[in-house]
Protein backbone atom coordinates (compact mmCIF):
# COMPACT_ATOMS: atom_id res chain seq x y z
CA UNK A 1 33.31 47.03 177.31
CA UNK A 2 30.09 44.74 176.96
CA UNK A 3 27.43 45.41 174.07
CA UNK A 4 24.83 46.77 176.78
CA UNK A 5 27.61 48.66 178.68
CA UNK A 6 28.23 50.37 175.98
CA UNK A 7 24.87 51.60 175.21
CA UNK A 8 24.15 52.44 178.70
CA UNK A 9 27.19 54.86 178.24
CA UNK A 10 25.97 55.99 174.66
CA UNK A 11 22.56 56.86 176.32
CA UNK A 12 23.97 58.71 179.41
CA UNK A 13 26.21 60.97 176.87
CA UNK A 14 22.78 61.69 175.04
CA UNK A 15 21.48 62.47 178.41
CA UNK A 16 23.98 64.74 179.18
CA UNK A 17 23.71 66.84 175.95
CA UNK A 18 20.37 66.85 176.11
CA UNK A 19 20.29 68.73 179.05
CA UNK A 20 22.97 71.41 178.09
CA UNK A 21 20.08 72.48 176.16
CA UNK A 22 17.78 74.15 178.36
CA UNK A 23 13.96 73.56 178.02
CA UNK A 24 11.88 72.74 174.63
CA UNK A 25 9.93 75.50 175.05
CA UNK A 26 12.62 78.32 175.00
CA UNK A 27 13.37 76.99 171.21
CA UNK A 28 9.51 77.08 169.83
CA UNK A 29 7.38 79.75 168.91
CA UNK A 30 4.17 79.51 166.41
CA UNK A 31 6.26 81.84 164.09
CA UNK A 32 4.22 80.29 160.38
CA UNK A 33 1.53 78.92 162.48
CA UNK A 34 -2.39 79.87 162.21
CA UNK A 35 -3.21 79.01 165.59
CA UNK A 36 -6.89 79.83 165.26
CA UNK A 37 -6.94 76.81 162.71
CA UNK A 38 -5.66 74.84 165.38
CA UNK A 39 -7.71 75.75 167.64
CA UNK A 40 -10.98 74.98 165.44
CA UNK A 41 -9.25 71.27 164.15
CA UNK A 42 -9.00 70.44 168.21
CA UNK A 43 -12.27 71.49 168.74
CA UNK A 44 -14.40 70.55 165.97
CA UNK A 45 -11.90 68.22 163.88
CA UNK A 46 -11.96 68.43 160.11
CA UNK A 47 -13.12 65.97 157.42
CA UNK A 48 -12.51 63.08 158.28
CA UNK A 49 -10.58 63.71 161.02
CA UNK A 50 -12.66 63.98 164.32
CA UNK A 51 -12.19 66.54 167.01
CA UNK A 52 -9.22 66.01 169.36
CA UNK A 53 -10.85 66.67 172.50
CA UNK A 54 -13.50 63.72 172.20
CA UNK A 55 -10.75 61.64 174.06
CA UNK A 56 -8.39 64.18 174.72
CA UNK A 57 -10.72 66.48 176.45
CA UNK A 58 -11.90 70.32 176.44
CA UNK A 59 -8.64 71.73 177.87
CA UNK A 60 -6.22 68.64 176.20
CA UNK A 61 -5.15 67.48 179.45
CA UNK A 62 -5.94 63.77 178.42
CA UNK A 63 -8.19 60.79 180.08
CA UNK A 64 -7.25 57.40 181.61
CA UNK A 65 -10.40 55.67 181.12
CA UNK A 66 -9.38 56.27 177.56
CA UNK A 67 -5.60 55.41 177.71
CA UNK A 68 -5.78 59.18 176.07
CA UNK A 69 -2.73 61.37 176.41
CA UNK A 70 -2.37 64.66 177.90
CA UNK A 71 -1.09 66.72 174.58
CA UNK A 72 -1.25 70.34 176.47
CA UNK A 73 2.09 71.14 177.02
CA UNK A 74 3.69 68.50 176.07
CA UNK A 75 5.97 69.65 173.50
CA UNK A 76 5.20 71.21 169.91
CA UNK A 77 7.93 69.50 168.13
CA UNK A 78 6.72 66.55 169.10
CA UNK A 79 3.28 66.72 168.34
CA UNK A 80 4.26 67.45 165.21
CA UNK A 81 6.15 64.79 164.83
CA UNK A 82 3.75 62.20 166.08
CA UNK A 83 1.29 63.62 163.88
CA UNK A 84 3.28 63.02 161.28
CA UNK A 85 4.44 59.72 161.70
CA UNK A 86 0.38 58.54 162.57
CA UNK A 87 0.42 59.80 158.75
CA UNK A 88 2.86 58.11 157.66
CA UNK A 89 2.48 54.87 159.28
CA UNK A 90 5.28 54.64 161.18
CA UNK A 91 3.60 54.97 164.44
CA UNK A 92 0.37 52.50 164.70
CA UNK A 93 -1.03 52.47 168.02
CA UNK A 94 -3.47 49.56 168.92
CA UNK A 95 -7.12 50.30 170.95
CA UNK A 96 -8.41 53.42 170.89
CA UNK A 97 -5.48 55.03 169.67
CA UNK A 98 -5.85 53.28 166.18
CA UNK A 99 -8.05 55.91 165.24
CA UNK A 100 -5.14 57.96 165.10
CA UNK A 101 -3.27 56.87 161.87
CA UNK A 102 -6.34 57.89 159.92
CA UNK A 103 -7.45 60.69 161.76
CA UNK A 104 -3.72 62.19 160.71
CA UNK A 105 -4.01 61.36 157.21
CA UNK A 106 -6.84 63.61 157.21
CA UNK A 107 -5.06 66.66 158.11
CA UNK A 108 -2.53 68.30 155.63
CA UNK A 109 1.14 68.77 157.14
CA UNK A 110 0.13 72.92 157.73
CA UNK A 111 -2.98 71.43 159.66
CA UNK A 112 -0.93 69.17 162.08
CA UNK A 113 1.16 72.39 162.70
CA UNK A 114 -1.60 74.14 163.50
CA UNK A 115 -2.52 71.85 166.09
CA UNK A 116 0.42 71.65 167.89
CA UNK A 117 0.84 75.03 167.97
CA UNK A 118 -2.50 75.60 169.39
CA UNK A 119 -1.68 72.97 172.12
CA UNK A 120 1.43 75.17 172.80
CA UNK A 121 -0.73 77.86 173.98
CA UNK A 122 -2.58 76.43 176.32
CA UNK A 123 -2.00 77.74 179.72
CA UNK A 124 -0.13 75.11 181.82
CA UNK A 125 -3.23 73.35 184.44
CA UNK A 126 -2.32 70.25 187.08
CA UNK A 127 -4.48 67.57 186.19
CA UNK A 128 -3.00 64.24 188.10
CA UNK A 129 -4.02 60.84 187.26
CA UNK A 130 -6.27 59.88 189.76
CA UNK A 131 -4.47 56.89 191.49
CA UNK A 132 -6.93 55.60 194.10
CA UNK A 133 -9.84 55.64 191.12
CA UNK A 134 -7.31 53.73 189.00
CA UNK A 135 -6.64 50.66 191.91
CA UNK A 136 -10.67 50.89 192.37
CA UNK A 137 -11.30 49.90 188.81
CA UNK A 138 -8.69 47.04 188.65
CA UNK A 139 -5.50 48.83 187.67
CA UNK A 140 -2.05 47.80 189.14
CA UNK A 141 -1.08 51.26 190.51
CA UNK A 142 3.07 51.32 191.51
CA UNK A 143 4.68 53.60 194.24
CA UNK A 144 5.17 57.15 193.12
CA UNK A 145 7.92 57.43 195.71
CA UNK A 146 9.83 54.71 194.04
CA UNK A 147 9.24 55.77 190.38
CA UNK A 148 10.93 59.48 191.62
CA UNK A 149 14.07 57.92 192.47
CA UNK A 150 13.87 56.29 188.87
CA UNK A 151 13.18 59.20 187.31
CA UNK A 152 15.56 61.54 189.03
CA UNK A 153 17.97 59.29 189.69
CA UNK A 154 17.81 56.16 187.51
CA UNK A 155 19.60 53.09 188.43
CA UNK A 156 23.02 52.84 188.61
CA UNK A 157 24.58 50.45 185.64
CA UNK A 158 20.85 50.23 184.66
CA UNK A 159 18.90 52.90 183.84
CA UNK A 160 19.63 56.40 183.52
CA UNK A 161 17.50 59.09 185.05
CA UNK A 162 14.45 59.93 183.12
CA UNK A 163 14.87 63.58 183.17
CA UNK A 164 18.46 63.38 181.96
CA UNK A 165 16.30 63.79 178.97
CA UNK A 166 13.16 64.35 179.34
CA UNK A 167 13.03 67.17 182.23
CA UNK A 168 10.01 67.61 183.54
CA UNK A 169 8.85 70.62 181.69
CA UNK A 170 10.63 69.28 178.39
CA UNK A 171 13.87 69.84 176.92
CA UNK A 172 15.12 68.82 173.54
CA UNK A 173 12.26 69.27 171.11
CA UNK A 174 12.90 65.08 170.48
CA UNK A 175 11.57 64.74 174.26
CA UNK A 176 7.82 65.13 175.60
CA UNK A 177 7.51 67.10 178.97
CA UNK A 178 6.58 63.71 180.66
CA UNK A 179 5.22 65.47 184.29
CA UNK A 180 1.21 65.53 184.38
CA UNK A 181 0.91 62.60 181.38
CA UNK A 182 -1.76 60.09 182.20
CA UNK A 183 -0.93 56.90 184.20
CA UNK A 184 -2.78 54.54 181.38
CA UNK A 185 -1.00 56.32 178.54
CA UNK A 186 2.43 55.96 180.33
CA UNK A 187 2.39 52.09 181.17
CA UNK A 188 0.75 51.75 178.04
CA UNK A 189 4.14 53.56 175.68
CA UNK A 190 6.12 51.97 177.78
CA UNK A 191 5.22 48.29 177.78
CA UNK A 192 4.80 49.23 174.04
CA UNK A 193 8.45 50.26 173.45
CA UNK A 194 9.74 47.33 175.79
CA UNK A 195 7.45 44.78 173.42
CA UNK A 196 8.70 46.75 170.34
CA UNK A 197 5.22 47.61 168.94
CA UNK A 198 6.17 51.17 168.66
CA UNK A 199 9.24 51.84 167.58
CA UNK A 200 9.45 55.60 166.34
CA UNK A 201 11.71 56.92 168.76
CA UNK A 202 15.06 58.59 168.41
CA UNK A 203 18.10 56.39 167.96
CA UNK A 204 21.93 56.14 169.47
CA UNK A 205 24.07 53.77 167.33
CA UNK A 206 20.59 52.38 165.20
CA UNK A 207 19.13 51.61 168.38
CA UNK A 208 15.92 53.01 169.57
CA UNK A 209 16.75 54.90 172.79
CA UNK A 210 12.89 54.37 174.45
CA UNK A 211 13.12 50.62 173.11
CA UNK A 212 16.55 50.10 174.94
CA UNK A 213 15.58 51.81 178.22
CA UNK A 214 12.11 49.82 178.45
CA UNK A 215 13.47 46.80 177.99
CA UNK A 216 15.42 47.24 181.21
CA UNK A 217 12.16 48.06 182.95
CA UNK A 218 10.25 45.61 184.96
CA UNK A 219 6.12 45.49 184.81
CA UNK A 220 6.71 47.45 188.96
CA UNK A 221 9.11 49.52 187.44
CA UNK A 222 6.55 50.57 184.84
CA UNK A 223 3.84 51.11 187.52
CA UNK A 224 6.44 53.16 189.94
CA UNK A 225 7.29 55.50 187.56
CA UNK A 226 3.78 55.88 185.97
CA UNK A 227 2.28 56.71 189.67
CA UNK A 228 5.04 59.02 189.64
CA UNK A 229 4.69 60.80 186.22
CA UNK A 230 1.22 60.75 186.31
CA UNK A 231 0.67 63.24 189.72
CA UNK A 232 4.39 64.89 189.54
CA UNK A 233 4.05 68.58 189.69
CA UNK A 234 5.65 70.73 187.07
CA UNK A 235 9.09 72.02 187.75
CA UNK A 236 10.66 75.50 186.78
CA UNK A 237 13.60 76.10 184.80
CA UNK A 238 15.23 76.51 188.53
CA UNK A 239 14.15 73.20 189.37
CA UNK A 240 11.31 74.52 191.99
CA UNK A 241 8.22 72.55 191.39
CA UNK A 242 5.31 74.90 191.39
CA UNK A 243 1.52 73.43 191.95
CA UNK A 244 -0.52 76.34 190.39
């Protein structure tokens, strides 16, 4: 078996024991979390760390003219952990995002708990990327139509399916919910793992899993399954999407 044949198998196995798990959110709680803490951090920021919803917005649902991730929702685990490597350096975004390394190092490890668990309270609210306002300001917007059948199918001896491990909704806590994230934010992680300028994710055999899958991606691949991401609705643990 080839070198990329085998990691293509590697990945699917992860995919497929990733979703024997059920969804992220089952597994968290704010059990030793101050929430309230949180809550004030987002809103007015601390020190020298400013407050989150200056680019995130009020309800944390993110903005593209920022390249500013949705965080509500997304996945506590995984806040924490991005926190956390912002702090440590092992995550350094470039643009507007740089901010983040030292707003992170302002915040003690309890106070980057408190955040995310705050964020994991928010009630769930469809905010889509708006895709017509992103072509009219110069942005190369892809096909959502073909970026579903990437994402819930992947492409055979390619790519597997996005939601293998991702879901929708979440799964694993390694895994953001990836349904509602901003268009800009999307292409931007994603060119970034394909280009290997962020390189924090979770590995199979010492390889990065995101790094390995990007690579395979094409710049209309990107696009597709950004336009898709970006305006899917959110889908129940039955697999109904629901709108509200």
């Amino acid at each position: 078996m080839s070198k990329s044949k085998f990691m293509l198998s590697s990945l699917l196995m992860l995919a497929i024991s990733v979703s024997q798990l059920g969804t992220a959110n089952a597994a968290e709680s704010t059990v030793g979390i101050n929430v309230a803490n949180g809550e004030t951090i987002f809103n007015e920021g601390k020190g020298d760390a400013a407050a989150c919803q200056g680019c995130h917005g009020e309800k944390a649902l993110g903005n593209d003219d920022m390249g500013a991730p949705r965080l509500a929702n997304i996945g506590q685990a995984y806040v924490i952990k991005q926190l956390t490597d912002f702090a440590a350096d092992r995550r350094i975004p470039d643009g507007a995002g740089s901010a983040m390394n030292g707003f992170a190092k302002a915040l003690n490890e309890q106070d980057r708990r408190d955040v995310a668990g705050y964020l994991y309270t928010l009630d769930y609210q469809v905010d889509p990327s708006d895709l017509k306002g992103l072509v009219a300001n110069g942005n190369k917007v892809g096909k959502p139509e073909l970026g579903e059948v990437i994402v819930t199918q992947g492409v055979k001896g390619k790519l597997p399916p996005c939601q293998d491990c991702h879901g929708f909704n979440g799964r694993d806590p390694r895994f953001p919910a990836i349904n509602q994230q901003k268009f800009v934010y999307l292409v931007n992680q994603l060119n970034n793992w394909r280009n290997d300028s962020r390189a924090n994710d979770p590995t199979v055999e010492k390889v990065g899993i995101m790094r390995r899958i990007a690579k395979n991606l094409t710049d209309d691949d990107i696009a597709n399954i950004a336009a898709f991401l970006s305006t899917a609705p959110r889908v129940s643990p039955g697999g109904d999407t629901n709108k509200k």
